[in-house]
PDB file of N, CA and C in Angstrom:
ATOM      1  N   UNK A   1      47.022 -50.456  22.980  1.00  0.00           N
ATOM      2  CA  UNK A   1      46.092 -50.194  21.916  1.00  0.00           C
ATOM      3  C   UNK A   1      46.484 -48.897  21.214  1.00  0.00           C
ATOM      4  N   UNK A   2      46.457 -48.721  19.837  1.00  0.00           N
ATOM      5  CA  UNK A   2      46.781 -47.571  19.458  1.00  0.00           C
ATOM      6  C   UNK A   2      45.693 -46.827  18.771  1.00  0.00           C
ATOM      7  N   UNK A   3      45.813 -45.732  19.043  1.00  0.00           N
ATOM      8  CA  UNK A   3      44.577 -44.850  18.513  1.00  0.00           C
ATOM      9  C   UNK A   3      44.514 -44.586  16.947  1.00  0.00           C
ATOM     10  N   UNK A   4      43.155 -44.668  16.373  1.00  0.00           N
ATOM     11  CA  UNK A   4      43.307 -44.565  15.374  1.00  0.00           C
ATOM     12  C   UNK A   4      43.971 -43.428  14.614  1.00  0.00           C
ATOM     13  N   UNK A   5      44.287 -43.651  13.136  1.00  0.00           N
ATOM     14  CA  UNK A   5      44.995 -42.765  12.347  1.00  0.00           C
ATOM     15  C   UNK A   5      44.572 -41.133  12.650  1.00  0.00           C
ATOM     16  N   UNK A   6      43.303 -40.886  13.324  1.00  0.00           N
ATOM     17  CA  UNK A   6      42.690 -39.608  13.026  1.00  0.00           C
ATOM     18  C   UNK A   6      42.998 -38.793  13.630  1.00  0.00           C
ATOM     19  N   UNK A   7      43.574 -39.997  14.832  1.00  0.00           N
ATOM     20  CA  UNK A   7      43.695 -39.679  16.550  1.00  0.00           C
ATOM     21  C   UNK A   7      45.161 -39.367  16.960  1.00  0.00           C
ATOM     22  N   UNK A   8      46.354 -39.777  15.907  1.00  0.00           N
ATOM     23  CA  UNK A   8      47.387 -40.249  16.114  1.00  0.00           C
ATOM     24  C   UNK A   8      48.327 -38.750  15.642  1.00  0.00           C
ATOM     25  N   UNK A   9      49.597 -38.292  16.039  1.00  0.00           N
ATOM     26  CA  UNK A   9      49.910 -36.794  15.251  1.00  0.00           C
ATOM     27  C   UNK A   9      50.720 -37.451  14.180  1.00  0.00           C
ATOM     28  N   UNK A  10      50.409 -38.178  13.381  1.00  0.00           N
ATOM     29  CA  UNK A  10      51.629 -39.118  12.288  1.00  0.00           C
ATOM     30  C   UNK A  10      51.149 -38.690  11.275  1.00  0.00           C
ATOM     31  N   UNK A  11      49.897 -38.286  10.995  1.00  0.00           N
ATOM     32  CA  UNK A  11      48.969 -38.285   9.792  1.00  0.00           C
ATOM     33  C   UNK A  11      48.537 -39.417   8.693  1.00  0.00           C
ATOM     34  N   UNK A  12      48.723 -40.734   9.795  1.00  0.00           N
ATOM     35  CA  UNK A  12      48.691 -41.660   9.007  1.00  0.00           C
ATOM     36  C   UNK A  12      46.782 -41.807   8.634  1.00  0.00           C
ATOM     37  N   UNK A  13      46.988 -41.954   7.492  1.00  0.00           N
ATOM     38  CA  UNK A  13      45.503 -42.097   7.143  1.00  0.00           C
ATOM     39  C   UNK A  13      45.107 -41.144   6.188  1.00  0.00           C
ATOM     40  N   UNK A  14      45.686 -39.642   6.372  1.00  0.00           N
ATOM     41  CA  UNK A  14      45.278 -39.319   5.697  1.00  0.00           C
ATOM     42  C   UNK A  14      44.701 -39.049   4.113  1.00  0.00           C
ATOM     43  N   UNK A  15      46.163 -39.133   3.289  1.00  0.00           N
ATOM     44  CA  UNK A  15      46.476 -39.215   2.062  1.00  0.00           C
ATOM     45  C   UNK A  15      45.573 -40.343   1.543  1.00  0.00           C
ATOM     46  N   UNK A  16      45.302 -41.511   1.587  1.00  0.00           N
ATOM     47  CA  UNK A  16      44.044 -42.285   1.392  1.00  0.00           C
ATOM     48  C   UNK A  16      42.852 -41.374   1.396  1.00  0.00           C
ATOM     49  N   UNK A  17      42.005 -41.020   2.398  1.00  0.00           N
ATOM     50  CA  UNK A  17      40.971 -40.415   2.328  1.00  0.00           C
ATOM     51  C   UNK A  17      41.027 -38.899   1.518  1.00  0.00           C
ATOM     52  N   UNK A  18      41.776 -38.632   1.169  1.00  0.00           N
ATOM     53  CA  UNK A  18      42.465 -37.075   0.627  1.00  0.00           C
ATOM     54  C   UNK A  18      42.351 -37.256  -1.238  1.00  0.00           C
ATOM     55  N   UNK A  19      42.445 -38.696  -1.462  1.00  0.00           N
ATOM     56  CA  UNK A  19      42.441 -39.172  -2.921  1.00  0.00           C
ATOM     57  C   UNK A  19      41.115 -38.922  -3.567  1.00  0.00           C
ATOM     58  N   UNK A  20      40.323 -38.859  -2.786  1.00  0.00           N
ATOM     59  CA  UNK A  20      38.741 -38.861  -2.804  1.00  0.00           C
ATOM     60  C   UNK A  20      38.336 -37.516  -2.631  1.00  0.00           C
ATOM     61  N   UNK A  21      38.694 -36.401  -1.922  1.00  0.00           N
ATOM     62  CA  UNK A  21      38.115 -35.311  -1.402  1.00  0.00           C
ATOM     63  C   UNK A  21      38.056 -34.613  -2.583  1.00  0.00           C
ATOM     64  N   UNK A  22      37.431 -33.336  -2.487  1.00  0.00           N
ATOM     65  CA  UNK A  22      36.851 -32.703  -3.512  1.00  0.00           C
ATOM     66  C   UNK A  22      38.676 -31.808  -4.144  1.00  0.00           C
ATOM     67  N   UNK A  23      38.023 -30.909  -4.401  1.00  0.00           N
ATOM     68  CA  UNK A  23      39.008 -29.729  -5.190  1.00  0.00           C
ATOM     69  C   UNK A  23      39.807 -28.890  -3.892  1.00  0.00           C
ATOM     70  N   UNK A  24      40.179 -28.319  -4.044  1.00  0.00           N
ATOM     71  CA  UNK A  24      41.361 -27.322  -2.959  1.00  0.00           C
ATOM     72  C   UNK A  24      40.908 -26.153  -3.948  1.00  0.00           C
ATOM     73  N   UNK A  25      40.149 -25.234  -2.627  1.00  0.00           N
ATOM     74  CA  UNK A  25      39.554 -23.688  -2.809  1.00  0.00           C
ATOM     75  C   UNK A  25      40.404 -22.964  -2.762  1.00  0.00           C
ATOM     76  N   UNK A  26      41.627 -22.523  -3.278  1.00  0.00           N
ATOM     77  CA  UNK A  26      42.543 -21.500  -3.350  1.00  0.00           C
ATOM     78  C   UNK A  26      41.736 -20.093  -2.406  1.00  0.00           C
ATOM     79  N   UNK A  27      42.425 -19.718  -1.874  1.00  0.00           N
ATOM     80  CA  UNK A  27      42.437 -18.497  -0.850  1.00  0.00           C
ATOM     81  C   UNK A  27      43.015 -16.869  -1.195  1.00  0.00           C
ATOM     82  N   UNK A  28      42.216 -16.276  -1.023  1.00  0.00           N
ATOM     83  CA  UNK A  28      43.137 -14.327  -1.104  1.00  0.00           C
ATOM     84  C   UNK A  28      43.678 -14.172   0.002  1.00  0.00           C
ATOM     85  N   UNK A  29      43.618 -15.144   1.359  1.00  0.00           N
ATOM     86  CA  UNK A  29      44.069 -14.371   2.451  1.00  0.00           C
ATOM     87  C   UNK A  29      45.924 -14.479   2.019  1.00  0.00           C
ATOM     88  N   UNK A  30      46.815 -13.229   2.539  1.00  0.00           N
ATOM     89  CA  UNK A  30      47.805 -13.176   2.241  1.00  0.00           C
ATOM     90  C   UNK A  30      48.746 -14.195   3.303  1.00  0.00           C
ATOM     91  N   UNK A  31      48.039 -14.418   4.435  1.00  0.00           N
ATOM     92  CA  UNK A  31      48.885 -15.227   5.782  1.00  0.00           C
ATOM     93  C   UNK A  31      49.002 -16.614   4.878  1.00  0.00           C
ATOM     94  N   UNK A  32      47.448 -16.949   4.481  1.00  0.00           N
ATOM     95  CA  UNK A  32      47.313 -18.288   3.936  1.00  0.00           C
ATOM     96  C   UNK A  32      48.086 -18.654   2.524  1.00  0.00           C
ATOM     97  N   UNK A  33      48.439 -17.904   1.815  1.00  0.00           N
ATOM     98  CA  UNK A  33      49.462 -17.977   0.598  1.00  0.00           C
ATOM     99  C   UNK A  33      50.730 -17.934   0.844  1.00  0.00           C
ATOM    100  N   UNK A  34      51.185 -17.312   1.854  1.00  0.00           N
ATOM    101  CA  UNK A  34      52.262 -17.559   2.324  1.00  0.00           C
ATOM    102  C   UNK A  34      52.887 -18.659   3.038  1.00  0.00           C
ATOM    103  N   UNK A  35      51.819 -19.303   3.469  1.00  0.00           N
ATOM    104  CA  UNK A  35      51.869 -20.713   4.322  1.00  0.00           C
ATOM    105  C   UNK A  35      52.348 -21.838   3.147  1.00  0.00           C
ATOM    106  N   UNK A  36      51.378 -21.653   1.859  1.00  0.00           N
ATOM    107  CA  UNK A  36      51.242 -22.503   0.966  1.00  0.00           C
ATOM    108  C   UNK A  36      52.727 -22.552   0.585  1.00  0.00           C
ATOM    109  N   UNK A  37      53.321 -21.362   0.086  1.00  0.00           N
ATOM    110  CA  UNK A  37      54.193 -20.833  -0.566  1.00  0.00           C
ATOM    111  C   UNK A  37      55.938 -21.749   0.751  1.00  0.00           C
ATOM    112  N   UNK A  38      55.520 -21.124   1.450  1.00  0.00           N
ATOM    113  CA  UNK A  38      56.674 -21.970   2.823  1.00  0.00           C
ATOM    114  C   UNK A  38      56.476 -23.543   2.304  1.00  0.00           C
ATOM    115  N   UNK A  39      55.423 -24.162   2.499  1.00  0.00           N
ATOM    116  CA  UNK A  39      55.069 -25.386   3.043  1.00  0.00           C
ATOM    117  C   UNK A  39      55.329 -26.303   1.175  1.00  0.00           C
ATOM    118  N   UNK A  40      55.227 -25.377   0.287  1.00  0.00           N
ATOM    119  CA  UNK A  40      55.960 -25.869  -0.780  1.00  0.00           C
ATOM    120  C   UNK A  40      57.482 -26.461  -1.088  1.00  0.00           C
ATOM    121  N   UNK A  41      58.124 -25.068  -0.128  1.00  0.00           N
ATOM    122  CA  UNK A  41      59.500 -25.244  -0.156  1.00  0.00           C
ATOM    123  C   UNK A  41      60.337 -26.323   0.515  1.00  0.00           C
ATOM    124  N   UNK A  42      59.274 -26.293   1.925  1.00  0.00           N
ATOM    125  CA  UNK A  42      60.035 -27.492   3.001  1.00  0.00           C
ATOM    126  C   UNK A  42      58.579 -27.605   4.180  1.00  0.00           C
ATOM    127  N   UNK A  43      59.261 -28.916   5.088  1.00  0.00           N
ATOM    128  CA  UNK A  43      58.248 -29.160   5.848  1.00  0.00           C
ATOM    129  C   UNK A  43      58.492 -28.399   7.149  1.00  0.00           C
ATOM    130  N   UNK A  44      57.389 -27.226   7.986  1.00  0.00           N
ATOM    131  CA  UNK A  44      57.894 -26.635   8.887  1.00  0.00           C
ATOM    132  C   UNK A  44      57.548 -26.991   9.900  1.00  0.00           C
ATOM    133  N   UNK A  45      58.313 -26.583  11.184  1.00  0.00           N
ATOM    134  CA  UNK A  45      57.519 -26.662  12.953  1.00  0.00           C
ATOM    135  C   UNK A  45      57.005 -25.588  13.046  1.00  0.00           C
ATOM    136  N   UNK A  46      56.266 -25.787  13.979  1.00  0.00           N
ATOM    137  CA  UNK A  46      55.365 -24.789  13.952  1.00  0.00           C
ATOM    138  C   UNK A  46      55.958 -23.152  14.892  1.00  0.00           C
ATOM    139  N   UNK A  47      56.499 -23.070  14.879  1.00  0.00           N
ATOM    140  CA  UNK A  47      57.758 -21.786  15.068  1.00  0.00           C
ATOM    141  C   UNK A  47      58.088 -20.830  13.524  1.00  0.00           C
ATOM    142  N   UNK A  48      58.703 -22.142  12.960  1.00  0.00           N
ATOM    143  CA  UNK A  48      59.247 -21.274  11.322  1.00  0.00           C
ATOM    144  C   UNK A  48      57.866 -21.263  10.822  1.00  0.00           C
ATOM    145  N   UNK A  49      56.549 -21.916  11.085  1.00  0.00           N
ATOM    146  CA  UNK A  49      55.233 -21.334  10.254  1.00  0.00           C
ATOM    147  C   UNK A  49      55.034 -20.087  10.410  1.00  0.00           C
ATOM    148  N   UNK A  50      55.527 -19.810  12.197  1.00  0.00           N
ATOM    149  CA  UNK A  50      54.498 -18.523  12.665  1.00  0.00           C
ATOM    150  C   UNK A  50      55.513 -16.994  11.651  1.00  0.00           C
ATOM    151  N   UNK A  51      56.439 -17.420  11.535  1.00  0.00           N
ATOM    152  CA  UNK A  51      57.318 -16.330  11.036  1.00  0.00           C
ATOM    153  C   UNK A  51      56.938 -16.195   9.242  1.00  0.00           C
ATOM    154  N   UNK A  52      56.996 -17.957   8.769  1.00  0.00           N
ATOM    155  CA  UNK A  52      56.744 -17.555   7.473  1.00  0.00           C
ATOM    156  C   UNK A  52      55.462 -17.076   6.762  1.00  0.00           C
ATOM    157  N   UNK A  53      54.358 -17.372   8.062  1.00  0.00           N
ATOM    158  CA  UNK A  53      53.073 -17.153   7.366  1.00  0.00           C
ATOM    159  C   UNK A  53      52.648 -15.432   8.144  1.00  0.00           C
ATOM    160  N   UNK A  54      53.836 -14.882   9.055  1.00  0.00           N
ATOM    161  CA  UNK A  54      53.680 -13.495   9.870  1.00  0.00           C
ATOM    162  C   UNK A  54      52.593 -13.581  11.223  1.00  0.00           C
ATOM    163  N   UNK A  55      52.301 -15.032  11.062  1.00  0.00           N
ATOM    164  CA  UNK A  55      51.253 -15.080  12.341  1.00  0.00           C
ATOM    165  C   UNK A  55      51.819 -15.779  13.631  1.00  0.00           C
ATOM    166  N   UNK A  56      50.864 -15.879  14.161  1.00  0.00           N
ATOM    167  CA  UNK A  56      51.236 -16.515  15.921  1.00  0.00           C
ATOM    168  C   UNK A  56      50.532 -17.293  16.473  1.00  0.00           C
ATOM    169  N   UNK A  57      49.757 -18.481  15.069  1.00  0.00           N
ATOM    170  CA  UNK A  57      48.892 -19.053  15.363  1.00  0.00           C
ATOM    171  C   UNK A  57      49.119 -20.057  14.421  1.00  0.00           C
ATOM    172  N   UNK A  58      50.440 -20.697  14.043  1.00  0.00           N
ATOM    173  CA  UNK A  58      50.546 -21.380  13.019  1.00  0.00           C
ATOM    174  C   UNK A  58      48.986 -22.680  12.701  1.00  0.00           C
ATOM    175  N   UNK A  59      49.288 -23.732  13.876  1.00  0.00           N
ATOM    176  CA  UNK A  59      48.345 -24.540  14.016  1.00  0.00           C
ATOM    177  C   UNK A  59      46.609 -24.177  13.039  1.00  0.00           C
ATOM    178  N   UNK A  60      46.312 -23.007  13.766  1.00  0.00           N
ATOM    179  CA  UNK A  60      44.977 -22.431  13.471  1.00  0.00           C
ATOM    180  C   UNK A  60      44.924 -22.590  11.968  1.00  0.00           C
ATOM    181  N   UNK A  61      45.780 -21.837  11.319  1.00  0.00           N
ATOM    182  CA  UNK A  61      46.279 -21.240  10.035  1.00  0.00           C
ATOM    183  C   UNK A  61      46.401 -22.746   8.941  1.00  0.00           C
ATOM    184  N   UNK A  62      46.975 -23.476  10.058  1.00  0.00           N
ATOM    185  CA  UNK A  62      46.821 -25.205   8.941  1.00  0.00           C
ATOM    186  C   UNK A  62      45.761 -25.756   9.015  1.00  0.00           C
ATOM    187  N   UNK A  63      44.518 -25.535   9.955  1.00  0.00           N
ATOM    188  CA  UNK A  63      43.246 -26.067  10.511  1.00  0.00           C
ATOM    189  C   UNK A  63      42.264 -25.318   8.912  1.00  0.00           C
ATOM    190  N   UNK A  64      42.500 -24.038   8.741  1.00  0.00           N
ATOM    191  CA  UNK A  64      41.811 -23.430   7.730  1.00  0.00           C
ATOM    192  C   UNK A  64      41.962 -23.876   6.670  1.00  0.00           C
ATOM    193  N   UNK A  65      43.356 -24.233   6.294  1.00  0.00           N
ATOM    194  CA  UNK A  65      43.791 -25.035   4.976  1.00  0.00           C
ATOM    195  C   UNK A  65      42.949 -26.684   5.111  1.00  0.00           C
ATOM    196  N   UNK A  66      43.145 -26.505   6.236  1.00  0.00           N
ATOM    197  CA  UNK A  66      42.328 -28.184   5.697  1.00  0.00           C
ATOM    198  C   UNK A  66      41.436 -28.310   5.818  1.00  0.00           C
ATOM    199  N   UNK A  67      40.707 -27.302   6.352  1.00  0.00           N
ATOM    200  CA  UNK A  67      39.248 -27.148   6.029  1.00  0.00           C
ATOM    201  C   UNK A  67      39.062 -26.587   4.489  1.00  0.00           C
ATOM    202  N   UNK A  68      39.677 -25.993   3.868  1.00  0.00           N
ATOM    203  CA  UNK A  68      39.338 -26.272   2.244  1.00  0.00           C
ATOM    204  C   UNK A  68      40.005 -26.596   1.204  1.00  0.00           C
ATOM    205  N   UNK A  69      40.297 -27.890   1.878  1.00  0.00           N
ATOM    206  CA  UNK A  69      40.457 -28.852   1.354  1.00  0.00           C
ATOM    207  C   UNK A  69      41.882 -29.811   1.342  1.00  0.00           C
ATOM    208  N   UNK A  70      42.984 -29.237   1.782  1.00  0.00           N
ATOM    209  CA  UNK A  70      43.672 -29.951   2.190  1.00  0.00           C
ATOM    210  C   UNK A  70      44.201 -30.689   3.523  1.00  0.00           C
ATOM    211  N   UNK A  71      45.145 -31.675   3.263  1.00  0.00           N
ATOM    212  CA  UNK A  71      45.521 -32.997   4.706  1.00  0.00           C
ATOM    213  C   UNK A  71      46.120 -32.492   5.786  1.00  0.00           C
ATOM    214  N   UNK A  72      47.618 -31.855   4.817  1.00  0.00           N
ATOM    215  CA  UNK A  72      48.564 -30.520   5.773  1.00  0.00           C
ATOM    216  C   UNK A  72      48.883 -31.911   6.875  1.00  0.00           C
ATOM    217  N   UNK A  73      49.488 -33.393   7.014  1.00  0.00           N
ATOM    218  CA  UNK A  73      49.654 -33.609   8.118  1.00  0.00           C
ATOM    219  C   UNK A  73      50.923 -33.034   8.705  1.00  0.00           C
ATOM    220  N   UNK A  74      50.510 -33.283  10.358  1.00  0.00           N
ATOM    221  CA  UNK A  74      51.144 -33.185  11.361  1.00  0.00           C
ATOM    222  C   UNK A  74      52.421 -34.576  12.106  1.00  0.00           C
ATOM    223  N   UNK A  75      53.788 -34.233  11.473  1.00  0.00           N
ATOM    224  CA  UNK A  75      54.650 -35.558  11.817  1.00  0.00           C
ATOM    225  C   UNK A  75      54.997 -34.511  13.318  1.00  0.00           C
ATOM    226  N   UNK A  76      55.117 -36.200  14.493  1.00  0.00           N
ATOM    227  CA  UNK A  76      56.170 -35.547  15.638  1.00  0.00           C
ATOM    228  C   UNK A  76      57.718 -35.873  15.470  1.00  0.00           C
ATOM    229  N   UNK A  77      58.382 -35.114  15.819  1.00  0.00           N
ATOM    230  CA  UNK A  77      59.635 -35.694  15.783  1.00  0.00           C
ATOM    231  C   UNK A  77      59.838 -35.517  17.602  1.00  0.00           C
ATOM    232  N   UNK A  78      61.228 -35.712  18.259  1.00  0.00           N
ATOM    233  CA  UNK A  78      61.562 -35.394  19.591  1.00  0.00           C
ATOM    234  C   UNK A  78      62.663 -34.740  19.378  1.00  0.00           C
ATOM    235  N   UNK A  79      62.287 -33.386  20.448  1.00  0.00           N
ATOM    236  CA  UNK A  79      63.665 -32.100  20.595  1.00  0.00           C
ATOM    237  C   UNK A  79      63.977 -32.077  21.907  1.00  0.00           C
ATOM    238  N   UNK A  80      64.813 -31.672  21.862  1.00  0.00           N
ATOM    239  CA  UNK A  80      65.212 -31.141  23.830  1.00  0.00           C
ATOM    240  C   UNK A  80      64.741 -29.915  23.812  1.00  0.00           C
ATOM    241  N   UNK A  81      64.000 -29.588  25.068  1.00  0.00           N
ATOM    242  CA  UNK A  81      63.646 -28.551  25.198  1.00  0.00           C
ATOM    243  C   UNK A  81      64.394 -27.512  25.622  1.00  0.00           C
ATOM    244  N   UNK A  82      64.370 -26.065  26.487  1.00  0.00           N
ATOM    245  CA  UNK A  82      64.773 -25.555  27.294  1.00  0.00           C
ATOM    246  C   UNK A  82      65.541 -26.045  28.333  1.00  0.00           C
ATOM    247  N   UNK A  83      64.867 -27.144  29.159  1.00  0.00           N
ATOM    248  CA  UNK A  83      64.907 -28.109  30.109  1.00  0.00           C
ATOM    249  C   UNK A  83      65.692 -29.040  29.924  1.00  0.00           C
ATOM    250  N   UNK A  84      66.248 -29.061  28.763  1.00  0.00           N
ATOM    251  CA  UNK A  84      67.142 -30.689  28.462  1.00  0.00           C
ATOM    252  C   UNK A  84      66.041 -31.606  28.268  1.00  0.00           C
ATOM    253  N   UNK A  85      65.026 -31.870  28.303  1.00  0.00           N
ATOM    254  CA  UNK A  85      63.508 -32.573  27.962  1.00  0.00           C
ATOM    255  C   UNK A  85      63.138 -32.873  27.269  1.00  0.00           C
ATOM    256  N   UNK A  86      63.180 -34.136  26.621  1.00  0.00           N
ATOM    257  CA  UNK A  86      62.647 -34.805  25.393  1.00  0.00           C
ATOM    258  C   UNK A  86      61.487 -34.428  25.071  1.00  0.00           C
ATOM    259  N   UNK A  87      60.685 -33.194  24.276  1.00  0.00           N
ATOM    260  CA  UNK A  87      59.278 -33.039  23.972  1.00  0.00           C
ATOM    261  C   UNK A  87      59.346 -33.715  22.431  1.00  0.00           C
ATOM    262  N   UNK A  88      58.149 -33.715  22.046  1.00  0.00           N
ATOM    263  CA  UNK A  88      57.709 -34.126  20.971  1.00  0.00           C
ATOM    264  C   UNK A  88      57.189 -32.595  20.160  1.00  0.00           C
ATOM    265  N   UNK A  89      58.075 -31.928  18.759  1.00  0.00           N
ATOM    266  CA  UNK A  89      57.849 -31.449  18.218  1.00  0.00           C
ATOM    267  C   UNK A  89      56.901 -31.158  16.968  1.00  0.00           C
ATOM    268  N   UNK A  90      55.749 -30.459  16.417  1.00  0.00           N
ATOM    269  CA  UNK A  90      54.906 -30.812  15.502  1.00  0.00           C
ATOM    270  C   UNK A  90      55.574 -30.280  13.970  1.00  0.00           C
ATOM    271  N   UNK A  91      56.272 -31.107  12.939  1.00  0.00           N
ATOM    272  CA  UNK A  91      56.370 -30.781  11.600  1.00  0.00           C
ATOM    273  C   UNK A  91      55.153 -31.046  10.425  1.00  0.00           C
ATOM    274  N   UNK A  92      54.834 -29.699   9.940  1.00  0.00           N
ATOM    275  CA  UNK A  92      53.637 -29.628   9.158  1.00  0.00           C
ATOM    276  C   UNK A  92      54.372 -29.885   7.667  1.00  0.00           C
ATOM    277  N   UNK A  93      53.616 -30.908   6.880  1.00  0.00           N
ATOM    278  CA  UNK A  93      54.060 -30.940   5.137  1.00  0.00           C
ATOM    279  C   UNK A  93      52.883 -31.280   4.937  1.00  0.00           C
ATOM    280  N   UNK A  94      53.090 -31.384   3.714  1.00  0.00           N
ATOM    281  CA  UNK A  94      52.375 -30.928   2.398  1.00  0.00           C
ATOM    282  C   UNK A  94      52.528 -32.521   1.201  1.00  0.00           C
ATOM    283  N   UNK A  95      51.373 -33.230   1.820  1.00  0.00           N
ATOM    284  CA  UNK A  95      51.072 -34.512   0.925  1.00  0.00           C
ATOM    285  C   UNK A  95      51.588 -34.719  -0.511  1.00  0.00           C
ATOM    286  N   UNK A  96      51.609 -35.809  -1.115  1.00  0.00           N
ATOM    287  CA  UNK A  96      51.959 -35.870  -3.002  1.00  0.00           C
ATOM    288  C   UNK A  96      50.713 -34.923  -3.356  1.00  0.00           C
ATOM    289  N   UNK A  97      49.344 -35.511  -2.920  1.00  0.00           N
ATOM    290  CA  UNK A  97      48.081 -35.039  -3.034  1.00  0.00           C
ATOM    291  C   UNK A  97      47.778 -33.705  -2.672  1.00  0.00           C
ATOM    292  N   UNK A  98      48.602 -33.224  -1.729  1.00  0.00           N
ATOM    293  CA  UNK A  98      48.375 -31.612  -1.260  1.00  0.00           C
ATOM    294  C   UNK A  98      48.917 -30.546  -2.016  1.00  0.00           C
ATOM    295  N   UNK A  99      50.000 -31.008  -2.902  1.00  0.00           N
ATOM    296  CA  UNK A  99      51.269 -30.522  -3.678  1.00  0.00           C
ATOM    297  C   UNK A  99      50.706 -30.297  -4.945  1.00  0.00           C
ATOM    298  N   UNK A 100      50.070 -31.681  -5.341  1.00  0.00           N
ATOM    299  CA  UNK A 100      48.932 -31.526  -6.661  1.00  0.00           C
ATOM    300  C   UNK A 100      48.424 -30.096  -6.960  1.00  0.00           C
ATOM    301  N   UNK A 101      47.309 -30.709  -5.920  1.00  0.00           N
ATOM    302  CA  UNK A 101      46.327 -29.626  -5.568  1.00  0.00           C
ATOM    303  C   UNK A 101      46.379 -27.976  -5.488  1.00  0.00           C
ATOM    304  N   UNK A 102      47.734 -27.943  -4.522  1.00  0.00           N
ATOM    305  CA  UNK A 102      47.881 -26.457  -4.731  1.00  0.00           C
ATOM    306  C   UNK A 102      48.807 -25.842  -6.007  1.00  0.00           C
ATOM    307  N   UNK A 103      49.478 -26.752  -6.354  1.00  0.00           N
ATOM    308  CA  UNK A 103      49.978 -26.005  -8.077  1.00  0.00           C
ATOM    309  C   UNK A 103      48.827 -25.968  -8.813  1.00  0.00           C
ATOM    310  N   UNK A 104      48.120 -27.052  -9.067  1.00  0.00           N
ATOM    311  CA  UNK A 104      47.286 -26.839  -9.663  1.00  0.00           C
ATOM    312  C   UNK A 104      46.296 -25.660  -9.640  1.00  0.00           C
ATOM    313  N   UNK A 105      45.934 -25.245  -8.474  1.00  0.00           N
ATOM    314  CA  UNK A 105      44.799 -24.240  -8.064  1.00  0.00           C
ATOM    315  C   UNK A 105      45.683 -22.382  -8.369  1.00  0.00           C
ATOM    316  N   UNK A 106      47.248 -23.064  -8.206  1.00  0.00           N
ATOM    317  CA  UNK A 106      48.212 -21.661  -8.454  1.00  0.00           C
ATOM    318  C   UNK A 106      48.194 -21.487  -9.660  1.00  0.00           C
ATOM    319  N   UNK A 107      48.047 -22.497 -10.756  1.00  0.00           N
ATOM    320  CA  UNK A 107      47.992 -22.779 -12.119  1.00  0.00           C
ATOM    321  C   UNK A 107      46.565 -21.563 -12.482  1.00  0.00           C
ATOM    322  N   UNK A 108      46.184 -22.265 -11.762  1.00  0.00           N
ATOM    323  CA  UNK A 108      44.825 -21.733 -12.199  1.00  0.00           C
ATOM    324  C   UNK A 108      44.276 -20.098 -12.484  1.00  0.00           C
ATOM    325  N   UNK A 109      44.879 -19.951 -11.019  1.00  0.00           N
ATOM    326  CA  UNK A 109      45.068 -18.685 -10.877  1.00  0.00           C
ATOM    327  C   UNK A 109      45.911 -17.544 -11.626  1.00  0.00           C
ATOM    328  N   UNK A 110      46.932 -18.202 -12.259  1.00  0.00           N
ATOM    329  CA  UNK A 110      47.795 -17.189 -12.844  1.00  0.00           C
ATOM    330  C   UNK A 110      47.358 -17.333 -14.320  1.00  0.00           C
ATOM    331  N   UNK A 111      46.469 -17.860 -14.943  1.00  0.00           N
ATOM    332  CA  UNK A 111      45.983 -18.289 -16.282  1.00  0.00           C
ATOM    333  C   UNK A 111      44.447 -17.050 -16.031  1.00  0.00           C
ATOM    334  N   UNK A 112      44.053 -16.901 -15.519  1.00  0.00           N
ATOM    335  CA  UNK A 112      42.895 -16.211 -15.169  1.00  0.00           C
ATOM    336  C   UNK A 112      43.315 -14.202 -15.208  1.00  0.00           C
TER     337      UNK A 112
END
């Protein structure tokens, strides 16, 4: 049985329900613009977040973004670990719909 989309780290589902959601609240925090600013350029693990956004909490830092208002999913890929160990790695991007949203809201901002 597979767990639903909500449940799953693929982010399947999201971008559907994301078509509908309101506006994307642009942010002053400087960690969180910097995230935006990374996550524009390319899709990161959560390692190159903690460096590009200066924190040590990447995860947290994408939880805030999508609490206003964006998807930010989470793809796994598989790495070897330390161990020689197949783990499952978390890559964070940035939806058609998430991409919109934040030029747009950068738009906004630099017109103001």
């Amino acid at each position: 049985m597979t767990a639903p989309a909500d449940f799953r780290g693929d982010g399947g589902g999201r971008e559907e329900r994301q078509a509908n959601d309101t506006e994307f609240h642009l942010t002053d925090n400087p960690r969180e613009l910097r995230t935006l600013d990374a996550l524009l350029r390319r899709p990161l693990p959560r390692e190159h977040g903690d460096r590009a956004a200066g924190c040590s909490n990447f995860p947290d830092m994408i939880d805030r973004l999508r609490r206003r208002g964006l998807s930010i999913p989470c793809d796994k890929a598989p790495v070897l670990d330390r161990d020689g160990r197949e783990v499952k790695r978390g890559i964070y991007h940035l939806t058609a719909t998430d991409r919109r949203k934040v030029i747009r809201a950068l738009t906004r901002r630099a017109k103001q």
